[in-house]
C-alpha atoms as a PDB file:
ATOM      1  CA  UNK A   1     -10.834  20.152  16.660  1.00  0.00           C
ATOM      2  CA  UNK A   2      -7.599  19.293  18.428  1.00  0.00           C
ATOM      3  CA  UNK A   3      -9.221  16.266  19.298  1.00  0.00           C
ATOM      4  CA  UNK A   4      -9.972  15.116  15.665  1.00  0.00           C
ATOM      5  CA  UNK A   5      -6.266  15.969  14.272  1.00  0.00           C
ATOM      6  CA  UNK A   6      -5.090  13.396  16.603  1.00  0.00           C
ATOM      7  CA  UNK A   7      -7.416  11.012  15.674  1.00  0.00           C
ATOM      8  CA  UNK A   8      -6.399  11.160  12.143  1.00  0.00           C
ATOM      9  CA  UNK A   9      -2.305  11.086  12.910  1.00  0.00           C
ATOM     10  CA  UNK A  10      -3.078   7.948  15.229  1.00  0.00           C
ATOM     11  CA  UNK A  11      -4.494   6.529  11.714  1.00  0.00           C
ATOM     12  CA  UNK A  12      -2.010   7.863   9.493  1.00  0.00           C
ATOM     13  CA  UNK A  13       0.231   5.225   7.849  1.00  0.00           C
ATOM     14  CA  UNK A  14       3.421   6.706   8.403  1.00  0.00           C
ATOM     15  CA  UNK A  15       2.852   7.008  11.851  1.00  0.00           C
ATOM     16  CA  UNK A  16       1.866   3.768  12.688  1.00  0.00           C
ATOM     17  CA  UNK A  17       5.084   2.709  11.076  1.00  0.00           C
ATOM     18  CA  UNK A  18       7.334   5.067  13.182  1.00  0.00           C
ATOM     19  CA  UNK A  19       5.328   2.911  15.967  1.00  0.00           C
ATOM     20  CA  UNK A  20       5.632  -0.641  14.919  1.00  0.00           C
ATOM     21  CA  UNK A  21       9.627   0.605  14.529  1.00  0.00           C
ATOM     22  CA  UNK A  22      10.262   1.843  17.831  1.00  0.00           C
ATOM     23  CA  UNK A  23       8.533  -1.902  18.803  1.00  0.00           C
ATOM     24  CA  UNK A  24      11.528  -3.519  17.651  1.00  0.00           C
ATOM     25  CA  UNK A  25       9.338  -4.642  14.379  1.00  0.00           C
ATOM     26  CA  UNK A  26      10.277  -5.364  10.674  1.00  0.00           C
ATOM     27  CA  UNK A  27       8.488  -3.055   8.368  1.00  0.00           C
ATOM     28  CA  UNK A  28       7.714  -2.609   4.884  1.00  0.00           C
ATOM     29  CA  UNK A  29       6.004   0.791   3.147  1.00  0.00           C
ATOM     30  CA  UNK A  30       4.193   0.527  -0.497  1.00  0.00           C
ATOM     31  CA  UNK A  31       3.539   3.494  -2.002  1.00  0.00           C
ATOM     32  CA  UNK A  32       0.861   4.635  -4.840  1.00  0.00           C
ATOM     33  CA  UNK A  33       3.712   5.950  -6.860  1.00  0.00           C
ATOM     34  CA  UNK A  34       1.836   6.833 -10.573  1.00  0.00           C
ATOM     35  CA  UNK A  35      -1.677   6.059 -11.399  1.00  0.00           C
ATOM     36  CA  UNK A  36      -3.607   5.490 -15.248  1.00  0.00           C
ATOM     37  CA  UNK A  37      -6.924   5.746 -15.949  1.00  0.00           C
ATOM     38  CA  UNK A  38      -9.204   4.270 -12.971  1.00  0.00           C
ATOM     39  CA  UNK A  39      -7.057   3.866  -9.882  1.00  0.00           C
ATOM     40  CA  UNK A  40      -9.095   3.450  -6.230  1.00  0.00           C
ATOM     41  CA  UNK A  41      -5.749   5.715  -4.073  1.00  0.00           C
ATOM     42  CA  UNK A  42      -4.561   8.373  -5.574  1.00  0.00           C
ATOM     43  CA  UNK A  43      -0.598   8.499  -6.113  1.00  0.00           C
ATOM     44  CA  UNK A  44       1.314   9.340  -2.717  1.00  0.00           C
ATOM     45  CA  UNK A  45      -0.872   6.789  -0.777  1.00  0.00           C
ATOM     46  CA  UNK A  46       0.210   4.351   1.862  1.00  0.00           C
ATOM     47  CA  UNK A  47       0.448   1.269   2.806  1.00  0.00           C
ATOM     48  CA  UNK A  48       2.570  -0.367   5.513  1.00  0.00           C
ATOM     49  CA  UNK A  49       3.297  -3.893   6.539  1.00  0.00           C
ATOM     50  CA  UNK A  50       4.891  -5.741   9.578  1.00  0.00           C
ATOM     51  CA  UNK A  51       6.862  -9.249   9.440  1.00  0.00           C
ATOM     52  CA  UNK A  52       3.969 -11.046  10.573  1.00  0.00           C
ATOM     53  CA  UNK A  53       1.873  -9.812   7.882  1.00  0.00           C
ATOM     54  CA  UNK A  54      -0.150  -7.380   9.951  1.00  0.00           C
ATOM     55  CA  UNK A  55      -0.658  -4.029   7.817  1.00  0.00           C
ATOM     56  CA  UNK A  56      -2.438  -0.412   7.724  1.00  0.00           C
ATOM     57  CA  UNK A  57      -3.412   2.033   5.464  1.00  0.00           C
ATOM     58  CA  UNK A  58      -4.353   1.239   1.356  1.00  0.00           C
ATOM     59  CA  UNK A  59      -3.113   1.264  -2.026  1.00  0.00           C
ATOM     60  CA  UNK A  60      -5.527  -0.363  -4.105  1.00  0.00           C
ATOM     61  CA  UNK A  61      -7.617  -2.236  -2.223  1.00  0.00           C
ATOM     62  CA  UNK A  62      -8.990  -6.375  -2.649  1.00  0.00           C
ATOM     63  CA  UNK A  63      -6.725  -8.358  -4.137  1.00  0.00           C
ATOM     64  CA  UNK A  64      -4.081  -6.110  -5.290  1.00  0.00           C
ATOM     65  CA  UNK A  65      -4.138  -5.283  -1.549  1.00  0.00           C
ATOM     66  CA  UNK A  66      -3.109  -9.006  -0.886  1.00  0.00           C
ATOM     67  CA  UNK A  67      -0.522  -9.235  -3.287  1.00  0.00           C
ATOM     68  CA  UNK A  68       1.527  -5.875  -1.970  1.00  0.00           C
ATOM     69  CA  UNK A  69       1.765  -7.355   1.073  1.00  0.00           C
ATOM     70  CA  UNK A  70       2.796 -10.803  -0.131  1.00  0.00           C
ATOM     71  CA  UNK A  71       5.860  -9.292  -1.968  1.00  0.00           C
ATOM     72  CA  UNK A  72       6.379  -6.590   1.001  1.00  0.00           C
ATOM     73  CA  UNK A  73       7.041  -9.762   3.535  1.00  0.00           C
ATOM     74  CA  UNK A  74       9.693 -10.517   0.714  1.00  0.00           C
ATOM     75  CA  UNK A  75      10.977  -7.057   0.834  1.00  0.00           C
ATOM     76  CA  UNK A  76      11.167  -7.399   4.476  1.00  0.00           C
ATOM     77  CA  UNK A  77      13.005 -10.642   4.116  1.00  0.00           C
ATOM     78  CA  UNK A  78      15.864  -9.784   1.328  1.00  0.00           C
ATOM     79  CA  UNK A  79      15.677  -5.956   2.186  1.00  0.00           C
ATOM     80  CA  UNK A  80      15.641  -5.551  -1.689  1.00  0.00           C
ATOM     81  CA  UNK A  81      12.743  -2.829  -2.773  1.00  0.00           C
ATOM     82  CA  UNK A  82      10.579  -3.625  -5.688  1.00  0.00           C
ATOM     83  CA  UNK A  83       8.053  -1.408  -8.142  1.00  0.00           C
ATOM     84  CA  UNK A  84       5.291  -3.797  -7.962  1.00  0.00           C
ATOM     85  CA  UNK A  85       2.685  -2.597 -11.152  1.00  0.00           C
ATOM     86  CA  UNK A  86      -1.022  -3.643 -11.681  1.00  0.00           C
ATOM     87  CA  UNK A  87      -3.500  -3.116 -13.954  1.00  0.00           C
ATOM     88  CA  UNK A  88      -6.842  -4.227 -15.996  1.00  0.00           C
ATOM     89  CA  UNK A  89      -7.921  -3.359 -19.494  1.00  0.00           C
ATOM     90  CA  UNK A  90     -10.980  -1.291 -20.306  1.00  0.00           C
ATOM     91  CA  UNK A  91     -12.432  -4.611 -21.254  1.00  0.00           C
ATOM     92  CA  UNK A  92     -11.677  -6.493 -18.765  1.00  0.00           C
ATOM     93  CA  UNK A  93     -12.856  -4.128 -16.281  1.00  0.00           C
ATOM     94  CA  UNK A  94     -16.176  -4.216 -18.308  1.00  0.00           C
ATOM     95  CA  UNK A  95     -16.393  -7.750 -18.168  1.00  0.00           C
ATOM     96  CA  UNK A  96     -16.142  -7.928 -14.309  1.00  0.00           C
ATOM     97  CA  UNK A  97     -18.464  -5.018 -13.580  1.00  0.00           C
ATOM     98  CA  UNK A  98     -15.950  -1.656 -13.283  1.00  0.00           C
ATOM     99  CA  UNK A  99     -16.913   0.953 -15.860  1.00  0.00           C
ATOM    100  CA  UNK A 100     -13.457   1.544 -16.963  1.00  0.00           C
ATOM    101  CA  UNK A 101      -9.810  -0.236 -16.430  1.00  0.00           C
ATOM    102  CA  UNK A 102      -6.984   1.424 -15.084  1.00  0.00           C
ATOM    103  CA  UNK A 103      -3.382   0.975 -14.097  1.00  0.00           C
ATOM    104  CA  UNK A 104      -0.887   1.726 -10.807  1.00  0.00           C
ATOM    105  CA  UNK A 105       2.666   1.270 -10.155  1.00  0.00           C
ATOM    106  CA  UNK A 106       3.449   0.545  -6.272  1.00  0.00           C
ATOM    107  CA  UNK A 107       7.099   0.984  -5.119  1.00  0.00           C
ATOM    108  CA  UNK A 108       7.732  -1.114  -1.428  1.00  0.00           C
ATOM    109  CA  UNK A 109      11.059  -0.860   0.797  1.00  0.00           C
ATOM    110  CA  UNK A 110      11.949  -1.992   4.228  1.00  0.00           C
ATOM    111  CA  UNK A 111      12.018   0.865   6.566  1.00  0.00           C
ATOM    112  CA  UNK A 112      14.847   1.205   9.282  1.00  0.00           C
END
C-alpha cells in the first residue's frame, strides 16, 4: 500500500510542479475552478505547465487542453493570471457527437 501512495504523489500535479520549481523552471498552474452541465474534471483539478510547453495533469482534455497551455506560456511570460472559460451548447454538443454541452471556467498563474 505504501508503495501505491507514492506512486500516485509522484503523479500528482502539484507535486510535479514543486519539482520542475526546485529545477530552476518557469511554471504555470490552471485550475478547474467552477464547472456547468457536462464538464470531463471536476472543479479543483490540475493542470501545470513549464516554459517550454511541457505539462502534467488535466483540465478538460483535447483541445481545450491545448489552448490552457497556449495562454499559460503567456501567463508565464507577463506573470499576469487569467480566468480562461470554455464551453459548448447542448446543440452543439449534439451536433458533434456529446450527449449534452457543458461549460468550465479555468483560472492559470505563474507559480514562484
Amino acid at each position: 500500500m505504501n508503495d501505491l501512495a507514492h506512486l500516485d504523489e509522484s503523479r500528482d500535479p502539484l507535486v510535479i510542479a514543486e519539482g520542475w520549481l526546485q529545477d530552476g523552471k518557469e511554471v504555470a498552474i490552471a485550475t478547474v475552478v467552477e464547472t456547468w452541465g457536462s464538464a470531463p474534471r471536476p472543479a479543483g483539478s490540475h493542470l501545470v505547465i513549464d516554459a517550454d510547453g511541457n505539462f502534467h495533469g488535466s483540465v478538460s482534455g483535447g483541445c481545450v487542453e491545448g489552448a490552457v497551455v497556449a495562454e499559460a506560456a503567456d501567463v508565464i511570460e507577463t506573470g499576469k493570471p487569467r480566468m480562461l472559460e470554455f464551453g459548448v451548447a447542448d446543440e452543439t454538443a449534439w451536433q458533434v457527437g456529446l450527449s449534452c454541452g457543458g461549460r468550465i471556467k479555468v483560472y492559470v498563474e505563474r507559480l514562484g
